[in-house]
N, C-alpha and C. Protein backbone atom coordinates (compact mmCIF):
# COMPACT_ATOMS: atom_id res chain seq x y z
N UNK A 1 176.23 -184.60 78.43
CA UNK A 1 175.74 -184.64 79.79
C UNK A 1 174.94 -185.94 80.03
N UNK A 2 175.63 -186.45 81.47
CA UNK A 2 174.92 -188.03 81.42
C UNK A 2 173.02 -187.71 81.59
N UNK A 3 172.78 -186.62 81.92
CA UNK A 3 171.26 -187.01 82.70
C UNK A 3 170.24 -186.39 81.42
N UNK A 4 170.99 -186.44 80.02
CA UNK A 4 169.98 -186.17 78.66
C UNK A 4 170.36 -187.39 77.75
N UNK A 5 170.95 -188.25 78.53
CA UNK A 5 171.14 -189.60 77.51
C UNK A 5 169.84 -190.50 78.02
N UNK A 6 169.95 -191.25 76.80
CA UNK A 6 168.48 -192.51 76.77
C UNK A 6 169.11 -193.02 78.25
N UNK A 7 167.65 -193.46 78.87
CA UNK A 7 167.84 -194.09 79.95
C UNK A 7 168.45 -195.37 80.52
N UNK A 8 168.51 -196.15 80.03
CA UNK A 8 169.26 -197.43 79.33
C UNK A 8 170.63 -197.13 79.89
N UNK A 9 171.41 -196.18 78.77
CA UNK A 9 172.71 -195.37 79.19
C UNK A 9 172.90 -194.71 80.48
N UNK A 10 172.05 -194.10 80.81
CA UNK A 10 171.94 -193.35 82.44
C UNK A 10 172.33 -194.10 83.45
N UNK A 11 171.49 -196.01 82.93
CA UNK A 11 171.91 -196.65 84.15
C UNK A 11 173.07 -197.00 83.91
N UNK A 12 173.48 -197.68 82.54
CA UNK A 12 174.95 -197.87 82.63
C UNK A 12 175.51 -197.09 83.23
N UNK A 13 175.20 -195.70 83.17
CA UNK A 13 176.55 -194.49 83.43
C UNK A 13 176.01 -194.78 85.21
N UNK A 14 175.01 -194.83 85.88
CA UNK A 14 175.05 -195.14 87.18
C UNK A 14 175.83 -196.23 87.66
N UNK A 15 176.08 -196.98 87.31
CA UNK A 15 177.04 -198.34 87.77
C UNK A 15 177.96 -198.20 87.91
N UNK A 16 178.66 -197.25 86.53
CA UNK A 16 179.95 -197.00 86.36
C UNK A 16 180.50 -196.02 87.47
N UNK A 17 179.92 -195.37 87.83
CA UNK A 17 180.19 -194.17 88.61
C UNK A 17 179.95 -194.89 89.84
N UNK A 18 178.81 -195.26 90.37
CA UNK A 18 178.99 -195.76 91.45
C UNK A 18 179.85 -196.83 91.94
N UNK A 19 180.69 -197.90 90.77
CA UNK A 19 181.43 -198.56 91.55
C UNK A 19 182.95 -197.57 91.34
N UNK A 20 182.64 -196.43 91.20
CA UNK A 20 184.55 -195.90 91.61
C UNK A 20 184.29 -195.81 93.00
N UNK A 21 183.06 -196.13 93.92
CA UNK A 21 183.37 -195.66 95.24
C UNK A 21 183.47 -197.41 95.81
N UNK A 22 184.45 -197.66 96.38
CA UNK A 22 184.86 -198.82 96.96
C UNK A 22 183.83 -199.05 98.24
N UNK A 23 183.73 -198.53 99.04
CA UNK A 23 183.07 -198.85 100.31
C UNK A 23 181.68 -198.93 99.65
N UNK A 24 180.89 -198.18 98.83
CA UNK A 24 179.46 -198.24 98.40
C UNK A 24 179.69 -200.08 97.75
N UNK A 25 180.49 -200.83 96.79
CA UNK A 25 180.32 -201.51 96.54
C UNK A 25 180.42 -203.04 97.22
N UNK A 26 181.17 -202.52 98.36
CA UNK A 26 181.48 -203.50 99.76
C UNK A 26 180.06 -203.52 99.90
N UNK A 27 179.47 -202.23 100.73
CA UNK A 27 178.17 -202.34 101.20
C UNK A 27 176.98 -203.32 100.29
N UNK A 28 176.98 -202.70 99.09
CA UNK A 28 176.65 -203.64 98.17
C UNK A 28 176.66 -205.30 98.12
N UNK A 29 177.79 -205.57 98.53
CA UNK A 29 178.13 -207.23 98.09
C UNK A 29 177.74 -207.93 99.60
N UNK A 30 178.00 -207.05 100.86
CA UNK A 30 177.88 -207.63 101.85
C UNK A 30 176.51 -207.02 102.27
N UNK A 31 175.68 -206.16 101.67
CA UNK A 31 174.63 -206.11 101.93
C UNK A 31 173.45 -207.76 101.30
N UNK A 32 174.21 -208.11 100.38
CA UNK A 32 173.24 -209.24 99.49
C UNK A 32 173.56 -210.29 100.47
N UNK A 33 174.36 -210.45 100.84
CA UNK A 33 174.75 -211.93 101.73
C UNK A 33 174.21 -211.96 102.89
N UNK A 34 173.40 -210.84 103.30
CA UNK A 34 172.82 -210.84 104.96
C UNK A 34 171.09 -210.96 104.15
N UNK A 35 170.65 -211.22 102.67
CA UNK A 35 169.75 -211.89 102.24
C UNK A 35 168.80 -210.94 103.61
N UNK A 36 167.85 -209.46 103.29
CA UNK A 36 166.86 -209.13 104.18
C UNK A 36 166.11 -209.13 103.02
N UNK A 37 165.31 -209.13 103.70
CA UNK A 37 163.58 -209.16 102.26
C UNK A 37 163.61 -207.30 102.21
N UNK A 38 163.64 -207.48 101.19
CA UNK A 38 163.41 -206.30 99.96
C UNK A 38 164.08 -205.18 100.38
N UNK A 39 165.44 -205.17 100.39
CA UNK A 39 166.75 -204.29 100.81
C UNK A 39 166.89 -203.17 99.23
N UNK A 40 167.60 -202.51 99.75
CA UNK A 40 167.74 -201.67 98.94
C UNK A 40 169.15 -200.85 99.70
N UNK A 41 170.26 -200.40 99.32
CA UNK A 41 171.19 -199.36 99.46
C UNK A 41 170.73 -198.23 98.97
N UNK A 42 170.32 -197.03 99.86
CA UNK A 42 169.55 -196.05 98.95
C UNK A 42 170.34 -194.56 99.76
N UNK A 43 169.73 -193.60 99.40
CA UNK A 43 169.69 -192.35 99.67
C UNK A 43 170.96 -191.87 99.38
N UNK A 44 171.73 -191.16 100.63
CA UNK A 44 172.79 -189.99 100.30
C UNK A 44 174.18 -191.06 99.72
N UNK A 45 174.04 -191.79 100.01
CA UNK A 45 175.28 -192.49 99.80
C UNK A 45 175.96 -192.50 97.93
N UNK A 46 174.37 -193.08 97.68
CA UNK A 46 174.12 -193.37 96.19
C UNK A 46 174.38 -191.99 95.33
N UNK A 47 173.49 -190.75 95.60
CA UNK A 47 173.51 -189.80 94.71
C UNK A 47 174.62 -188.69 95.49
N UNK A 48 175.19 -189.05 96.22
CA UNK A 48 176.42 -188.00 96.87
C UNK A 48 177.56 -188.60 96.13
N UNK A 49 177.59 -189.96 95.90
CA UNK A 49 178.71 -190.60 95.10
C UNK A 49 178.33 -189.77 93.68
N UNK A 50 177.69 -189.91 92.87
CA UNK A 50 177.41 -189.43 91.94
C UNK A 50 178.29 -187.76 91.60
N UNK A 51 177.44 -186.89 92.57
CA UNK A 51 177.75 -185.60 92.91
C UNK A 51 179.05 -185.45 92.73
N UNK A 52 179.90 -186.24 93.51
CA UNK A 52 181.53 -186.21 93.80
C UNK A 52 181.90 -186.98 92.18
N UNK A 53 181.59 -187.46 91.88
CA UNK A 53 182.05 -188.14 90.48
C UNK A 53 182.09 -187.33 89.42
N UNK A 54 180.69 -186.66 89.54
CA UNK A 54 180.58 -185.69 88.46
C UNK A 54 181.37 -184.59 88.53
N UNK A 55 181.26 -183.60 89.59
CA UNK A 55 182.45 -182.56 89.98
C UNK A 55 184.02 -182.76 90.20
N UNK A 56 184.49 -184.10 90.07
CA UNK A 56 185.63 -184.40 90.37
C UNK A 56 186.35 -184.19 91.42
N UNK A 57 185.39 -184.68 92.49
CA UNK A 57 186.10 -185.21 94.14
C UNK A 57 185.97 -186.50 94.21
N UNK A 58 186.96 -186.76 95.07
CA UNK A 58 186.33 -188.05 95.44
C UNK A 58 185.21 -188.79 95.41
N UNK A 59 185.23 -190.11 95.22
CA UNK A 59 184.08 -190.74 95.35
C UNK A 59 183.41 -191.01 96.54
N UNK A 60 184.03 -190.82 97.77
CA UNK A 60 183.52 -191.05 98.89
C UNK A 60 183.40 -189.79 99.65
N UNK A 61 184.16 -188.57 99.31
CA UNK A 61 184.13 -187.23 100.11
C UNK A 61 182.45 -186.54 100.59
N UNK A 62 182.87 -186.68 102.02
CA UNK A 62 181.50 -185.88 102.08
C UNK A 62 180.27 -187.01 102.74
N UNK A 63 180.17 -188.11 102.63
CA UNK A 63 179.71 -189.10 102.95
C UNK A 63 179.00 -189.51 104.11
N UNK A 64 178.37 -189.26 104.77
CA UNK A 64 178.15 -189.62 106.51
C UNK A 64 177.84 -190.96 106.82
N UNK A 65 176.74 -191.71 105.92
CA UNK A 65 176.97 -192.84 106.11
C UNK A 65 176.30 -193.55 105.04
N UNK A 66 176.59 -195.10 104.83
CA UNK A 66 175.62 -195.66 104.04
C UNK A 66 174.21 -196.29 104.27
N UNK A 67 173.10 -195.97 103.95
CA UNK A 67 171.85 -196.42 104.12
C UNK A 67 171.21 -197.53 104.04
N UNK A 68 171.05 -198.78 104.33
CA UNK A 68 170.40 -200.11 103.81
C UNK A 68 168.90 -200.31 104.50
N UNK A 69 168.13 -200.25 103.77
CA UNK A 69 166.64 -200.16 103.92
C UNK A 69 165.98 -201.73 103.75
N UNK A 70 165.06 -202.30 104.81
CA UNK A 70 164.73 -203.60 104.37
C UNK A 70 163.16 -203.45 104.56
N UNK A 71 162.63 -204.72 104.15
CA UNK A 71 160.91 -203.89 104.71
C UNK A 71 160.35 -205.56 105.49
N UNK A 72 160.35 -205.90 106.50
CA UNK A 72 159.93 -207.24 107.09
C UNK A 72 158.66 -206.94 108.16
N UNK A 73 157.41 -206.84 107.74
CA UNK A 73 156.06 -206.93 108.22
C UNK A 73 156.05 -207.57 109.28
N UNK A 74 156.77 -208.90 109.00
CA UNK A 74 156.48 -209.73 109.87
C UNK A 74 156.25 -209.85 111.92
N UNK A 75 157.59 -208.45 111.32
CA UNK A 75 157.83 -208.51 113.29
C UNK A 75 158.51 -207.26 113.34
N UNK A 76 157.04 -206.39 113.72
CA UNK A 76 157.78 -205.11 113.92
C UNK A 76 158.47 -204.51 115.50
N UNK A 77 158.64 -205.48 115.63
CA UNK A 77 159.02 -205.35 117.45
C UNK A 77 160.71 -204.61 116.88
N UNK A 78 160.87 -203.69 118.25
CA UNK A 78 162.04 -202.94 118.25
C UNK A 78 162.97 -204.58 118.00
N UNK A 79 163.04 -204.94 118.88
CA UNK A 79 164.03 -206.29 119.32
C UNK A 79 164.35 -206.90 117.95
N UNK A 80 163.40 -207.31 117.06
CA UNK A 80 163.72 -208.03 115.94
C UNK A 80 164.69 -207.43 114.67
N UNK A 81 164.56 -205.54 114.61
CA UNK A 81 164.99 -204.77 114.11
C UNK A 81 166.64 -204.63 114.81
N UNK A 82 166.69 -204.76 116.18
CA UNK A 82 167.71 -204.71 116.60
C UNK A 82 168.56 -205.91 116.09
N UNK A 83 167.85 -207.07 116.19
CA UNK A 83 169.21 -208.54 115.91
C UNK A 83 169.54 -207.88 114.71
N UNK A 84 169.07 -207.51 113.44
CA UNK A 84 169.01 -207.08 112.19
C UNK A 84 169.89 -205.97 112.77
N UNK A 85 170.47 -204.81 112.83
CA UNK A 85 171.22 -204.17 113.34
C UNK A 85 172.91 -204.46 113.75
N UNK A 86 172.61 -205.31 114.84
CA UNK A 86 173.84 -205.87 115.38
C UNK A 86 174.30 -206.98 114.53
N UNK A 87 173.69 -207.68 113.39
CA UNK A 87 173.92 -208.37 112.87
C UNK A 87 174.81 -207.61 111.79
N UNK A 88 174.46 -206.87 111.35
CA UNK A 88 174.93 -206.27 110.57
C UNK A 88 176.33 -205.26 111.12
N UNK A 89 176.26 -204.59 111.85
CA UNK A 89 178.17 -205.00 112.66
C UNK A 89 178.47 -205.65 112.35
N UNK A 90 178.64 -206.69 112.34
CA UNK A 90 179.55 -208.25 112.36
C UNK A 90 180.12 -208.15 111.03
N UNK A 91 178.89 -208.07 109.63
CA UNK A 91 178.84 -207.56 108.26
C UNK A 91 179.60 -207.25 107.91
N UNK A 92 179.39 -205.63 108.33
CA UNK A 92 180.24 -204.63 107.86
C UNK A 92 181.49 -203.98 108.38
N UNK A 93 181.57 -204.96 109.66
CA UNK A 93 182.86 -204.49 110.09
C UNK A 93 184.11 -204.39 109.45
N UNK A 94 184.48 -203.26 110.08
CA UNK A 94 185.97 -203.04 108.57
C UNK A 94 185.75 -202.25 107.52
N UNK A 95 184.83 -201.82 107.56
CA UNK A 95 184.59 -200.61 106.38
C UNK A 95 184.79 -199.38 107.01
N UNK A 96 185.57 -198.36 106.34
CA UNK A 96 185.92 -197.06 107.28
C UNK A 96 184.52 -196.03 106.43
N UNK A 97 183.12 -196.42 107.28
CA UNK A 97 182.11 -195.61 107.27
C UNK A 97 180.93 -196.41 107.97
N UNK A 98 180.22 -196.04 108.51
CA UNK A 98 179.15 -196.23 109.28
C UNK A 98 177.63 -196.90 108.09
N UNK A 99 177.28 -197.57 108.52
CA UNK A 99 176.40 -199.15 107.71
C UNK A 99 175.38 -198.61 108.42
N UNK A 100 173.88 -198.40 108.67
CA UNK A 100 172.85 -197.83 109.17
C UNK A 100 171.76 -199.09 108.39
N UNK A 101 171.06 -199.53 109.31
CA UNK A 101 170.16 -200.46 108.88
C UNK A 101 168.71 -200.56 109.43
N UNK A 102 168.00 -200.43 108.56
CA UNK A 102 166.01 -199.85 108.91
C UNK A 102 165.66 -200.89 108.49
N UNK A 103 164.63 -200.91 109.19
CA UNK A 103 163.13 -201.50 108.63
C UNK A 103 162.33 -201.08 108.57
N UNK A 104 161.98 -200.36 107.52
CA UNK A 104 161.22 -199.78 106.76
C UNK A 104 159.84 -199.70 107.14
N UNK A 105 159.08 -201.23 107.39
CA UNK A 105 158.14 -201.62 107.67
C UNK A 105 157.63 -201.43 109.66
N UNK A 106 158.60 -200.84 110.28
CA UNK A 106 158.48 -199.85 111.46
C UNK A 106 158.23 -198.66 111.73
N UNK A 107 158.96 -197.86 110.36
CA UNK A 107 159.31 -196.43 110.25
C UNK A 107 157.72 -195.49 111.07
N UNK A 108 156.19 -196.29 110.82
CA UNK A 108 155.20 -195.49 111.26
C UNK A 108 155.42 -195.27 112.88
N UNK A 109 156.35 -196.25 113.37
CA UNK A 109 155.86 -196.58 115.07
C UNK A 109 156.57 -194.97 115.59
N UNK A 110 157.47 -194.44 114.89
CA UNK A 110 158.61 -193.34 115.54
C UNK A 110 158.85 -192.80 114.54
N UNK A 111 158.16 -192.03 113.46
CA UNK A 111 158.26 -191.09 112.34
C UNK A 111 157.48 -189.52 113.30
N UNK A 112 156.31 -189.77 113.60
CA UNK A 112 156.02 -188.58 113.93
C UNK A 112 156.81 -187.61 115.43
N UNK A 113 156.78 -188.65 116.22
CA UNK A 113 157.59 -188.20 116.95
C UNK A 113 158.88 -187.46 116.95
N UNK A 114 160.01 -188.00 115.52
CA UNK A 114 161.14 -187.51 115.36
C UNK A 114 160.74 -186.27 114.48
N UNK A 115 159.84 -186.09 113.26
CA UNK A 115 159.83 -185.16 112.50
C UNK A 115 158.34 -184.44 112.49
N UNK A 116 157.32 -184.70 113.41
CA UNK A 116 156.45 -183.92 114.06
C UNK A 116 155.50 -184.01 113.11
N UNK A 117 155.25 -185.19 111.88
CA UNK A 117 154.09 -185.09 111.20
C UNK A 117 153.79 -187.04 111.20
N UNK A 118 152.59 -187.26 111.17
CA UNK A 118 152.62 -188.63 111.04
C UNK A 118 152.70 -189.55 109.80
N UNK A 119 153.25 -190.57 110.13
CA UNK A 119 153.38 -191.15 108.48
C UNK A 119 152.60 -192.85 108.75
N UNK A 120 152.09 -192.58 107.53
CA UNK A 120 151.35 -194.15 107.45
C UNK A 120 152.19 -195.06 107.21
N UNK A 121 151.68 -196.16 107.59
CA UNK A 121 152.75 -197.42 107.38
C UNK A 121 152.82 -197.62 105.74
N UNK A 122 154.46 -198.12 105.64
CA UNK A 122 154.76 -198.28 104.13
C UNK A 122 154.35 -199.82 103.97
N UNK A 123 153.95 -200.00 103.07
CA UNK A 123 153.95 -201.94 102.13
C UNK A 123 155.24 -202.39 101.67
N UNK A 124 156.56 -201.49 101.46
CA UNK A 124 156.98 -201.77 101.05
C UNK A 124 158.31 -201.05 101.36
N UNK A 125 159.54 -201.23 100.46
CA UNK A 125 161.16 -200.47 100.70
C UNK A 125 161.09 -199.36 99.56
N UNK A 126 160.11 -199.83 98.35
CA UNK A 126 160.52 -198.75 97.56
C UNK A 126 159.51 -197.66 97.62
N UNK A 127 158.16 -197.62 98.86
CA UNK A 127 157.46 -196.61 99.15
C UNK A 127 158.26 -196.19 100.16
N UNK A 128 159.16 -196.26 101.14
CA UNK A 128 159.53 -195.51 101.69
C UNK A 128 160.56 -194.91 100.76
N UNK A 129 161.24 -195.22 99.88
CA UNK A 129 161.80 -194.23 99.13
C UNK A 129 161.45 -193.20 98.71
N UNK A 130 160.34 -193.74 98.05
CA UNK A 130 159.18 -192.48 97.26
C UNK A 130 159.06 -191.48 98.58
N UNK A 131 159.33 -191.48 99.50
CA UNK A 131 158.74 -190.54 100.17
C UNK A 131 160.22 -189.47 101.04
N UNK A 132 160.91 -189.66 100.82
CA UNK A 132 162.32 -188.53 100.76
C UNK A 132 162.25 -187.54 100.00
N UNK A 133 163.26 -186.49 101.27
CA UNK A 133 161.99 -184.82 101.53
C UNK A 133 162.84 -184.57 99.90
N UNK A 134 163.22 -185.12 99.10
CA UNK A 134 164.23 -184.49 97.96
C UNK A 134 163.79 -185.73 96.59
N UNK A 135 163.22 -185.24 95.43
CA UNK A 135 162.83 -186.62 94.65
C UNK A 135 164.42 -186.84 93.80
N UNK A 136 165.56 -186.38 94.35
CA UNK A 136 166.95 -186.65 93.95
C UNK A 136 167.43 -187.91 94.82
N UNK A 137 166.91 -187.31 95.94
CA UNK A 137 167.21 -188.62 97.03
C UNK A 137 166.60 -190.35 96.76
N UNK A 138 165.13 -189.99 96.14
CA UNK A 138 164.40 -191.56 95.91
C UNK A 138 165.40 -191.94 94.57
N UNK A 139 166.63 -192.72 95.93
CA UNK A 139 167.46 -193.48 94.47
C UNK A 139 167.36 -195.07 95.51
N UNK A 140 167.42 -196.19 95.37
CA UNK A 140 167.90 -197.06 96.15
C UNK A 140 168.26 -197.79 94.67
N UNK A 141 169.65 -198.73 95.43
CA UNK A 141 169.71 -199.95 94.35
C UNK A 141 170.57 -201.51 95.38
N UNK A 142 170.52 -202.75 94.75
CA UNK A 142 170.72 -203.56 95.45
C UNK A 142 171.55 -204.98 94.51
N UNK A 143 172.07 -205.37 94.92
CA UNK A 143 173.06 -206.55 94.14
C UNK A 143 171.73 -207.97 94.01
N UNK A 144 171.51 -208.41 93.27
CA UNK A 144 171.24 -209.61 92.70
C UNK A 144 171.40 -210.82 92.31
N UNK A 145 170.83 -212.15 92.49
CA UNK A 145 172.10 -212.97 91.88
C UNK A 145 172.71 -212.43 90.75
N UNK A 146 173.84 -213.31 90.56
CA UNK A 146 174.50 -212.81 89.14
C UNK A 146 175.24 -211.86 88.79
N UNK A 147 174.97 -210.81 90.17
CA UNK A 147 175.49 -209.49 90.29
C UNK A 147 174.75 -208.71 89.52
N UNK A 148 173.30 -209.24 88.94
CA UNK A 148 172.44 -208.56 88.45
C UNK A 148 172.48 -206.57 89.55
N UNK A 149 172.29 -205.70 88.85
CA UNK A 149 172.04 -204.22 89.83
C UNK A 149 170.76 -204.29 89.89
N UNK A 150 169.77 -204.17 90.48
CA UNK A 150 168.36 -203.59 90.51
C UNK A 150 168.33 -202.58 91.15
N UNK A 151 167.90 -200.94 90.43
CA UNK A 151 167.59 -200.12 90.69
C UNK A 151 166.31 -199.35 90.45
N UNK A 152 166.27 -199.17 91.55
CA UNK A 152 164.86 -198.02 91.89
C UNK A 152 164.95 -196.83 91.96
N UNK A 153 164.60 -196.05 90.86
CA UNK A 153 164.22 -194.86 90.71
C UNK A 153 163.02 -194.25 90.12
N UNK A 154 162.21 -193.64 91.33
CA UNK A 154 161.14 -193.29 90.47
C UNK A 154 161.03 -192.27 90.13
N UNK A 155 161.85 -191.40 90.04
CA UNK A 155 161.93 -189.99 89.21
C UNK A 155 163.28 -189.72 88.58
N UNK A 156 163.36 -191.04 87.72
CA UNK A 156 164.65 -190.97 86.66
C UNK A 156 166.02 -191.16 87.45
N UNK A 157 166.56 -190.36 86.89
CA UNK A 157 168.35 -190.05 87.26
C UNK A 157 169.18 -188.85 86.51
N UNK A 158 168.31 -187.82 85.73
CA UNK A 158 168.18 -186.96 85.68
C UNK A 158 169.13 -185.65 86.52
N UNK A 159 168.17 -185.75 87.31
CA UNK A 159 168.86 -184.57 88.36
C UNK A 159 169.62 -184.85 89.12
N UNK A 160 169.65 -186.42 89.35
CA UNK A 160 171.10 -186.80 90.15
C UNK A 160 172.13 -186.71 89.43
N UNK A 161 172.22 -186.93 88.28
CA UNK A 161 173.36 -186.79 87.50
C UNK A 161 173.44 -185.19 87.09
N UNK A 162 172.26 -184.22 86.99
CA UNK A 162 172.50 -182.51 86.87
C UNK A 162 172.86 -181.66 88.24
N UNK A 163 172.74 -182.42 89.52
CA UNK A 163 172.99 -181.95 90.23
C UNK A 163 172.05 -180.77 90.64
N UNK A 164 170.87 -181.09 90.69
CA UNK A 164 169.49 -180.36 90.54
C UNK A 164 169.02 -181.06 91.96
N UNK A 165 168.62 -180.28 92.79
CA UNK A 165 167.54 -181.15 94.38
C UNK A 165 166.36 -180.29 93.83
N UNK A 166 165.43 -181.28 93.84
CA UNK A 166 164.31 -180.82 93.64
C UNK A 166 163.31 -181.22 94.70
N UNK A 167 162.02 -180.88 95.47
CA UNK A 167 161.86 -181.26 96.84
C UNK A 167 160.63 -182.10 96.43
N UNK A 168 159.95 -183.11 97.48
CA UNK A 168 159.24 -183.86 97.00
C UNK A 168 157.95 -184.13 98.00
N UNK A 169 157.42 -183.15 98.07
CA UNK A 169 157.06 -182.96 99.39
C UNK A 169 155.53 -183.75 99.75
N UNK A 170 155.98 -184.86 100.07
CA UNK A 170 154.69 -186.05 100.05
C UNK A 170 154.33 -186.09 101.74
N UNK A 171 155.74 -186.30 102.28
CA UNK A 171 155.78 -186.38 103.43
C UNK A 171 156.60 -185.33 104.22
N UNK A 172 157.48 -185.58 104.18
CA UNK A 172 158.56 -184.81 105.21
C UNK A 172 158.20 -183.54 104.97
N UNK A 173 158.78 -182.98 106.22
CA UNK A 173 158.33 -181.13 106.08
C UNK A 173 158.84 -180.97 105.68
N UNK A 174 159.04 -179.35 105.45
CA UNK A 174 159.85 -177.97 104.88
C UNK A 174 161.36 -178.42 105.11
N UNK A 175 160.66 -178.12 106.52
CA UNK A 175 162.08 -177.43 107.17
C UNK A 175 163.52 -179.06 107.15
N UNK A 176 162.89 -180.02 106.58
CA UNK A 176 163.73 -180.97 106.53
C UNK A 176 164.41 -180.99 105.43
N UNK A 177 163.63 -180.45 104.49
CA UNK A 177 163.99 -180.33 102.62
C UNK A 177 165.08 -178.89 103.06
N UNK A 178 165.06 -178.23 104.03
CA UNK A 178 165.68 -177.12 104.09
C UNK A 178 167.17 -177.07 104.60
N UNK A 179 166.68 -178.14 105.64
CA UNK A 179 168.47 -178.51 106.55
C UNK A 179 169.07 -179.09 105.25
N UNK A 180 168.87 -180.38 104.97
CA UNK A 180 169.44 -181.16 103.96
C UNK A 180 169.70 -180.10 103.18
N UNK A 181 169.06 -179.39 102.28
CA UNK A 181 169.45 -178.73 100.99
C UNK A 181 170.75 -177.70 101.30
N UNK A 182 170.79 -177.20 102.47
CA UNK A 182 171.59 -176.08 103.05
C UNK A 182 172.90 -176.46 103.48
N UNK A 183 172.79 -178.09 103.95
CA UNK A 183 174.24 -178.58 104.64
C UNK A 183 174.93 -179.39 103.02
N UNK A 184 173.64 -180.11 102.12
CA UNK A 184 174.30 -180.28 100.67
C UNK A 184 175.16 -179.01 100.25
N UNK A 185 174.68 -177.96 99.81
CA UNK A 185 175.11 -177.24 99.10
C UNK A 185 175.98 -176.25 99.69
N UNK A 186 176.60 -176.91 101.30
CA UNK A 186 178.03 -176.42 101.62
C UNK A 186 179.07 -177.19 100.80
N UNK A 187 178.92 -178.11 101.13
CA UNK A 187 179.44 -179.84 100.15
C UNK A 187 179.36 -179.59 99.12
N UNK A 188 178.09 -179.43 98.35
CA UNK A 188 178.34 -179.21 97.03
C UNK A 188 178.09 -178.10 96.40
N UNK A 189 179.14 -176.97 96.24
CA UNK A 189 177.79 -175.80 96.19
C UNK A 189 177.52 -175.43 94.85
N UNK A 190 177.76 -176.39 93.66
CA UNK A 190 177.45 -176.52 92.41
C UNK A 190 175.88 -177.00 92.36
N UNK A 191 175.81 -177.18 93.46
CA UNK A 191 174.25 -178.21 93.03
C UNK A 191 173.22 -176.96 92.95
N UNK A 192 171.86 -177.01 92.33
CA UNK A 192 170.75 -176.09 91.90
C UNK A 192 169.82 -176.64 92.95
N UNK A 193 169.48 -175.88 94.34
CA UNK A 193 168.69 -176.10 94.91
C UNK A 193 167.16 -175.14 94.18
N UNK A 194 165.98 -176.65 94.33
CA UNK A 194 164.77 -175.55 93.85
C UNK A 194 164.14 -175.55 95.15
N UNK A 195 163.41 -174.18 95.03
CA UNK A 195 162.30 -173.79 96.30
C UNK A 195 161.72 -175.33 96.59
N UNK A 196 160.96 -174.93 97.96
CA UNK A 196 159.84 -175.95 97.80
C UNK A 196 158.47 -175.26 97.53
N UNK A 197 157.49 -176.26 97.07
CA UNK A 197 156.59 -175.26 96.54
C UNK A 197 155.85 -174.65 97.54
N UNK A 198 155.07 -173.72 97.45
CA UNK A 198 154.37 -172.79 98.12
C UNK A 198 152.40 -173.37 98.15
């Protein structure tokens, strides 16, 4: 089982698995060339590929879209997030799946409003990771020169590879760890959803 091997191996075995999905590694290559400060490809994309790899579906089945997270302080105006957006159309056009592009470093201006609790501003791309309602979900990773991978995980790779959601409840509510876990495990219904805690 990949998620009781030395970690070292885990990531190898993450690479491997993640490039059987073609569109994740497009996103990948054409995510590095639009060069945003401190990007990351993260969330369902990453550990749903996994999921499907391990159970033997497809690598892309199930998919809604791919995630690219950037974090730019500089200018949190809607407008500047938008060129970053439409720019990224241009990108990714031609990929048969939907490219979704944040700035991270906004997320406080319209977090509470959408999910009814407030969130402090992040410093960074890999604190907004840390903070996904599932610690299966805090996966992001990103191409490098060299084709170096840099990946961020701060709670292993473990349960992405056991197919374990475990909830992580820093920020997001319940009831968000609840939709997600409920519409996963139509998709996957091998996966071990745990409570959230009480």
């Amino acid at each position: 089982m990949i998620g009781r091997l030395p970690l070292d191996e885990q990531l190898d075995a993450l690479r491997a698995v993640l490039s059987r999905n073609s569109v994740l590694t497009q996103v990948l290559e054409r995510g590095a060339a639009m060069g945003l400060p401190g990007w990351y490809l993260t969330a369902g994309c990453l550990f749903q590929t996994v999921w499907n790899v391990v159970t033997g579906r497809p690598p892309t089945e199930g998919i809604k879209d791919y995630d690219v997270f950037y974090f730019d302080a500089d200018d949190l105006s809607w407008e500047a997030e938008d060129a970053v957006i439409r720019a990224g159309r241009e990108v990714f056009a031609g990929l048969p799946a939907e490219v979704e592009l944040r700035n991270e470093a906004r997320v406080h201006l319209w977090y509470e409003q959408k999910f009814g609790v407030p969130c402090a501003p992040y410093e960074s791309s890999e604190a907004a990771i840390d903070s996904f309602a599932a610690t299966t979900c805090c996966l992001g990773v990103r191409l490098e020169a060299g084709g170096r991978w840099r990946v961020y995980a701060p709670h292993g790779l473990s349960d992405v590879f056991g197919l374990v959601l475990r909830p992580n409840p820093v920020l997001a509510p319940r009831s968000v760890y609840a939709t997600k876990a409920a519409r996963w495990r139509k998709q996957w219904p091998e996966l071990t959803v745990l409570d959230w805690p009480v």
